[in-house]
Structures are given as C-alpha cells and as structure tokens.
C-alpha atoms as a PDB file:
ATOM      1  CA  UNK A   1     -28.421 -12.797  37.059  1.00  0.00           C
ATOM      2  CA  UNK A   2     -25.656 -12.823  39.598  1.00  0.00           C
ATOM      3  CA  UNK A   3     -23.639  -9.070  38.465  1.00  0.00           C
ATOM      4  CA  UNK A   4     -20.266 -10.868  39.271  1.00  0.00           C
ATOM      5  CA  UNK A   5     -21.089 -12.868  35.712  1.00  0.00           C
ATOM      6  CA  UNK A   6     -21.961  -9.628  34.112  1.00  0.00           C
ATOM      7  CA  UNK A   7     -18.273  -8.092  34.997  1.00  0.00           C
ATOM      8  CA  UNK A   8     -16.696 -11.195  33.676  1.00  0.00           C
ATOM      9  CA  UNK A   9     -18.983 -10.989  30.468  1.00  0.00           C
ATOM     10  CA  UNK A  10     -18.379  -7.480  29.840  1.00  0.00           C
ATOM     11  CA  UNK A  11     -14.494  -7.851  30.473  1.00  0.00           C
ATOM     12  CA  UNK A  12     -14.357 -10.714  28.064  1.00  0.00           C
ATOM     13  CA  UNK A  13     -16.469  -8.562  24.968  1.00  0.00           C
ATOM     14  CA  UNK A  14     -13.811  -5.690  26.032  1.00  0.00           C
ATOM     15  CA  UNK A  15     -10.792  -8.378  25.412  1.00  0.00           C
ATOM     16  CA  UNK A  16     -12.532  -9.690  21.985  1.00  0.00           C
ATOM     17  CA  UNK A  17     -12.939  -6.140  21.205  1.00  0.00           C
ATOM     18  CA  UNK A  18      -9.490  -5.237  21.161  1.00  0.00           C
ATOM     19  CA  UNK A  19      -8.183  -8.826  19.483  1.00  0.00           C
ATOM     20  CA  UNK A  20     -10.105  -7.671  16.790  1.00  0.00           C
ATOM     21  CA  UNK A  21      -9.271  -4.452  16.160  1.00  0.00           C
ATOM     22  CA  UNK A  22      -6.195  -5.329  16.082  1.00  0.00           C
ATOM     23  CA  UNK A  23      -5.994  -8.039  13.488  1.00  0.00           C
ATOM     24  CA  UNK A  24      -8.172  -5.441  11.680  1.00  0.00           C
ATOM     25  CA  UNK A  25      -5.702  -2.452  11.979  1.00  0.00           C
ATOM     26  CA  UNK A  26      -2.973  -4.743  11.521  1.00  0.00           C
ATOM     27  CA  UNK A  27      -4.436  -6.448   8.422  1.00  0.00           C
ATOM     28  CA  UNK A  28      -2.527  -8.825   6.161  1.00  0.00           C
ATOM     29  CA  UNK A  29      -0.547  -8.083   3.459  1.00  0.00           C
ATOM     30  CA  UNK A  30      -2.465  -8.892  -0.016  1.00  0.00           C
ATOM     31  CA  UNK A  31       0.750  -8.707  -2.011  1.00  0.00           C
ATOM     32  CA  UNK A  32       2.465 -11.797  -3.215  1.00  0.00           C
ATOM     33  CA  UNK A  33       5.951 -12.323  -1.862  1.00  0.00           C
ATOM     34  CA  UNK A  34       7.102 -12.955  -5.415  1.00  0.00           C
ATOM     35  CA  UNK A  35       5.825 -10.023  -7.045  1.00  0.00           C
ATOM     36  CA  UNK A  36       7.535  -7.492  -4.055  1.00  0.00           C
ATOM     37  CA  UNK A  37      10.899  -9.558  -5.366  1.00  0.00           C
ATOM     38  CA  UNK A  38       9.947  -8.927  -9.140  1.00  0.00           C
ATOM     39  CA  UNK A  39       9.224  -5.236  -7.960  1.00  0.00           C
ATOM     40  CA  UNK A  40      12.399  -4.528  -6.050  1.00  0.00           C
ATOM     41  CA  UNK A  41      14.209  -6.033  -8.661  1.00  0.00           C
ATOM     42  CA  UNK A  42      12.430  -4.044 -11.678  1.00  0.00           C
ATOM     43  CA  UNK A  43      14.148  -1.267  -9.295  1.00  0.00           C
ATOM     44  CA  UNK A  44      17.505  -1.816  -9.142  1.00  0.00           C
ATOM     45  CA  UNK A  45      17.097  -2.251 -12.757  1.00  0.00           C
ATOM     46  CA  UNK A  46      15.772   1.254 -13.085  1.00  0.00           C
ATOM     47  CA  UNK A  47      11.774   1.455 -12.395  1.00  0.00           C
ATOM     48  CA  UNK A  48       9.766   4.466 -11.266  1.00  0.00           C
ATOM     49  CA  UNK A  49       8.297   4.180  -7.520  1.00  0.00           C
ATOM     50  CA  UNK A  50       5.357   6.228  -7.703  1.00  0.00           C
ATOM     51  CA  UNK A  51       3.303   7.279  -3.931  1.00  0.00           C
ATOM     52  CA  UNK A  52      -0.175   8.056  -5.384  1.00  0.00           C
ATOM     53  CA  UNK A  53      -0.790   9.491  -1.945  1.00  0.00           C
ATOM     54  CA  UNK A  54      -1.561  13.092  -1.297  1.00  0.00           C
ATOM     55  CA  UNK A  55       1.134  15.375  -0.644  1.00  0.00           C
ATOM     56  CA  UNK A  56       0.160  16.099   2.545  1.00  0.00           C
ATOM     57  CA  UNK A  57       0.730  12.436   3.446  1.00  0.00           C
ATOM     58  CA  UNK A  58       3.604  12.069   1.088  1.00  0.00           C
ATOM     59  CA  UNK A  59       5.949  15.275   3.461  1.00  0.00           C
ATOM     60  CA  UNK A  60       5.486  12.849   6.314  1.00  0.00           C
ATOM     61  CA  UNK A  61       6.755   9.842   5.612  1.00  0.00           C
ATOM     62  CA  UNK A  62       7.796   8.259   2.065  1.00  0.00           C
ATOM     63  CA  UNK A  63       9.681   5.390   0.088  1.00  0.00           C
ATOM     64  CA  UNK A  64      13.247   6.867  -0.647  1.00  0.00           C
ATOM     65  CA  UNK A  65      13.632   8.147  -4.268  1.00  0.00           C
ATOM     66  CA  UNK A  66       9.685   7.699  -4.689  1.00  0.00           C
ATOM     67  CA  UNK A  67       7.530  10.497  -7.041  1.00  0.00           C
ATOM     68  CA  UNK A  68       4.805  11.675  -5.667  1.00  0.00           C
ATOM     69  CA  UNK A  69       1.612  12.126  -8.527  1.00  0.00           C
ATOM     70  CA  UNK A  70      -1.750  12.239  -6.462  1.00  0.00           C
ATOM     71  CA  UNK A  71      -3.774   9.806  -7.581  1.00  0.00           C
ATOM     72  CA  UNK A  72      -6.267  12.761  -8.362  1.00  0.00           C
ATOM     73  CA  UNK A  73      -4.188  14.196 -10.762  1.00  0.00           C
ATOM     74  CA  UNK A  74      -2.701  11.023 -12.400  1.00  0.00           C
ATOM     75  CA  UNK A  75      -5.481  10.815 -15.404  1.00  0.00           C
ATOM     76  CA  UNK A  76      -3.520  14.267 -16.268  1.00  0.00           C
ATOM     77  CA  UNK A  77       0.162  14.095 -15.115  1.00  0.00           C
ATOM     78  CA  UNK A  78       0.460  10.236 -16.176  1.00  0.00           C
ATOM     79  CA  UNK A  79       2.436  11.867 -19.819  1.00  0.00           C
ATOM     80  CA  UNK A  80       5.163  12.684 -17.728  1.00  0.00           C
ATOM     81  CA  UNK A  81       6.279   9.083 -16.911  1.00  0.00           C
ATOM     82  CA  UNK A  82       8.257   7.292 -19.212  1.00  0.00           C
ATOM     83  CA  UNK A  83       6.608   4.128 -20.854  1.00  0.00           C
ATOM     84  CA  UNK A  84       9.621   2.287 -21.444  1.00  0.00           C
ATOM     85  CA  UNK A  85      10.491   2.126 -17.594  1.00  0.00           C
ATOM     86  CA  UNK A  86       8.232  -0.436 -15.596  1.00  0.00           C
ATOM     87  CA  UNK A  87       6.293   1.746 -12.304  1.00  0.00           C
ATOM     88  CA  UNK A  88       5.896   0.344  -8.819  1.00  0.00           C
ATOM     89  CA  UNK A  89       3.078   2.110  -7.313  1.00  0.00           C
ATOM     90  CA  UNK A  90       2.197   2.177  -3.765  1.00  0.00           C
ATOM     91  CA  UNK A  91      -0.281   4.077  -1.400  1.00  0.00           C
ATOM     92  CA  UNK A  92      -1.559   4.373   2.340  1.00  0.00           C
ATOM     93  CA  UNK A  93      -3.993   1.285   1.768  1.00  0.00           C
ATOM     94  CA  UNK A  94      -3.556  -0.233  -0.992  1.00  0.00           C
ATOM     95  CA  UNK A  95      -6.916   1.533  -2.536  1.00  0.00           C
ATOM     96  CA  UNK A  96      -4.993   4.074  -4.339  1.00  0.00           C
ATOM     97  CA  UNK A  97      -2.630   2.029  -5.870  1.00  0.00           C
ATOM     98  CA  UNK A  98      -4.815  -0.592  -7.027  1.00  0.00           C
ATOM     99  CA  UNK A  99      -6.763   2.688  -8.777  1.00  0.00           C
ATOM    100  CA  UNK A 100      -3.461   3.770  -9.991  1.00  0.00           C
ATOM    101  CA  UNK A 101      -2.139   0.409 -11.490  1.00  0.00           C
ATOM    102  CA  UNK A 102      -5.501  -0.295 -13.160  1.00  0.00           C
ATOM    103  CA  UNK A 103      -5.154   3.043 -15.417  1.00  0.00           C
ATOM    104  CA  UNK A 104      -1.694   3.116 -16.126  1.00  0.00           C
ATOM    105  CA  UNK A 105      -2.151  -0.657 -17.420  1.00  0.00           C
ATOM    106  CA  UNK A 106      -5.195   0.278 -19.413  1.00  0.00           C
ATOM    107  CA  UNK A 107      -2.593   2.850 -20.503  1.00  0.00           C
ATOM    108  CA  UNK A 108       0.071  -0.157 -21.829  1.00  0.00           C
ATOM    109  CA  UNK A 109       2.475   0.879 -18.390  1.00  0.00           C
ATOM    110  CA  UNK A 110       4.346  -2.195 -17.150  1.00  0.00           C
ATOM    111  CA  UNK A 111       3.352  -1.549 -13.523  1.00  0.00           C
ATOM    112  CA  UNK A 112       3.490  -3.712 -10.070  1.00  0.00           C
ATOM    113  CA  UNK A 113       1.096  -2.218  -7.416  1.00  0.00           C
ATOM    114  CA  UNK A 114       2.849  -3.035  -3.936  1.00  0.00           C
ATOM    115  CA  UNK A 115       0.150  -2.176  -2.180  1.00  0.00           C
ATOM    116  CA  UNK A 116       1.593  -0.059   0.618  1.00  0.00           C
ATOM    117  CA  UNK A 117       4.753   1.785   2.273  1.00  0.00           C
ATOM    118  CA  UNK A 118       4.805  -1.487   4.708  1.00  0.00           C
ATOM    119  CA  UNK A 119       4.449  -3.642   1.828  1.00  0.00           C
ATOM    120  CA  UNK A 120       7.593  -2.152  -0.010  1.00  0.00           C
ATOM    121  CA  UNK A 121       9.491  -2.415   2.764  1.00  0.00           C
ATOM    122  CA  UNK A 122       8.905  -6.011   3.497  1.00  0.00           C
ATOM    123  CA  UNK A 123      10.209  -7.079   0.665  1.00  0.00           C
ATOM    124  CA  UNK A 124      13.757  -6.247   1.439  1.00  0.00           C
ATOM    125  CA  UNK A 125      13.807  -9.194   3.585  1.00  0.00           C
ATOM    126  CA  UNK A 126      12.490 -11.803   0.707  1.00  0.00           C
END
C-alpha cells in the first residue's frame, strides 16, 4: 500500500476523531424548552433552585440565589425544604438531578429537574 494513502487515512480518522468528541462533549440538551419556561417561571413566582452538586463544584461556579444540598446528603437534609414551594434542581450532568427529582417526587415535592447549569441558563432566551 502506497504510505501517501496511509497519511491521508490516518489524517481523516484524526478529523472524525475530533467531530466526535465534540458533538459528544457538547451533547444536546434533554430538557424540553417548555418545561425551562414553566421552571423559570415557577421562579419568579418564588421556587427553590437547588445545585445537587458537591460543594467543591458548587464554590466554582453556580446559578445565582441557588442552595446547594449534595445530592449525598439529600435523603437527610431534604426536611429542610419547604413543600409548599415547587424546586428546580440542576447538576453538572444532568445525573444528579434526575437522582434528585426522582426522590423529592417520591417525596410529594413539586419539582422540575433542568438538567444542568447550561440548561438553566438557556432558558432565559425562550
């Protein structure tokens, strides 16, 4: 096999490589336009945001008036939050919060999971 053809092969896996990391990194959203409007609304109207990340994670970078309860310690701390206020709950990947919402619905919480900080965030241009 002529080695020109191997360069060319091996630069083209190296260019699929990359396109596909980055539609994996990148990802798409798996929240519903409609229930990010619901959420930000249920906000302005007085709902908990709650960042089931770690606190570690939390200190660098978070939603603005968010409450941070670890996911770890939620099946303990979850008394604290109010039942008659409805809970957004977001997370790093989406993981956590799905967790989160699961419980605090088996709980009776009125909860929306918005999936991530990104996710939040793109709904203030719905």
């Amino acid at each position: 096999m002529n080695p020109y053809n191997n360069i060319k092969i091996l630069n083209f896996m190296k260019q699929l490589f990359f396109i596909l990391l980055f539609f994996l990194l990148a990802g798409c959203s798996r929240v519903d336009d409609e229930v990010l409007k619901a959420a930000h609304i249920a906000v302005e109207n007085g709902a908990i945001i709650l960042d089931v990340r770690t606190p570690a994670e939390f200190k660098i970078k978070h939603v603005n008036g968010a409450l941070n309860l670890p996911l770890q310690r939620l099946n303990k701390s979850y008394v604290s939050l109010p039942k008659n206020k409805e809970i957004i709950v977001y997370c790093r990947s989406g993981n956590r919060s799905a967790t989160a919402t699961k419980f605090l619905r088996q709980l009776g919480y009125k909860v929306f999971d918005v999936a991530t900080q990104n996710d939040w965030e793109r709904g203030f241009s719905l």
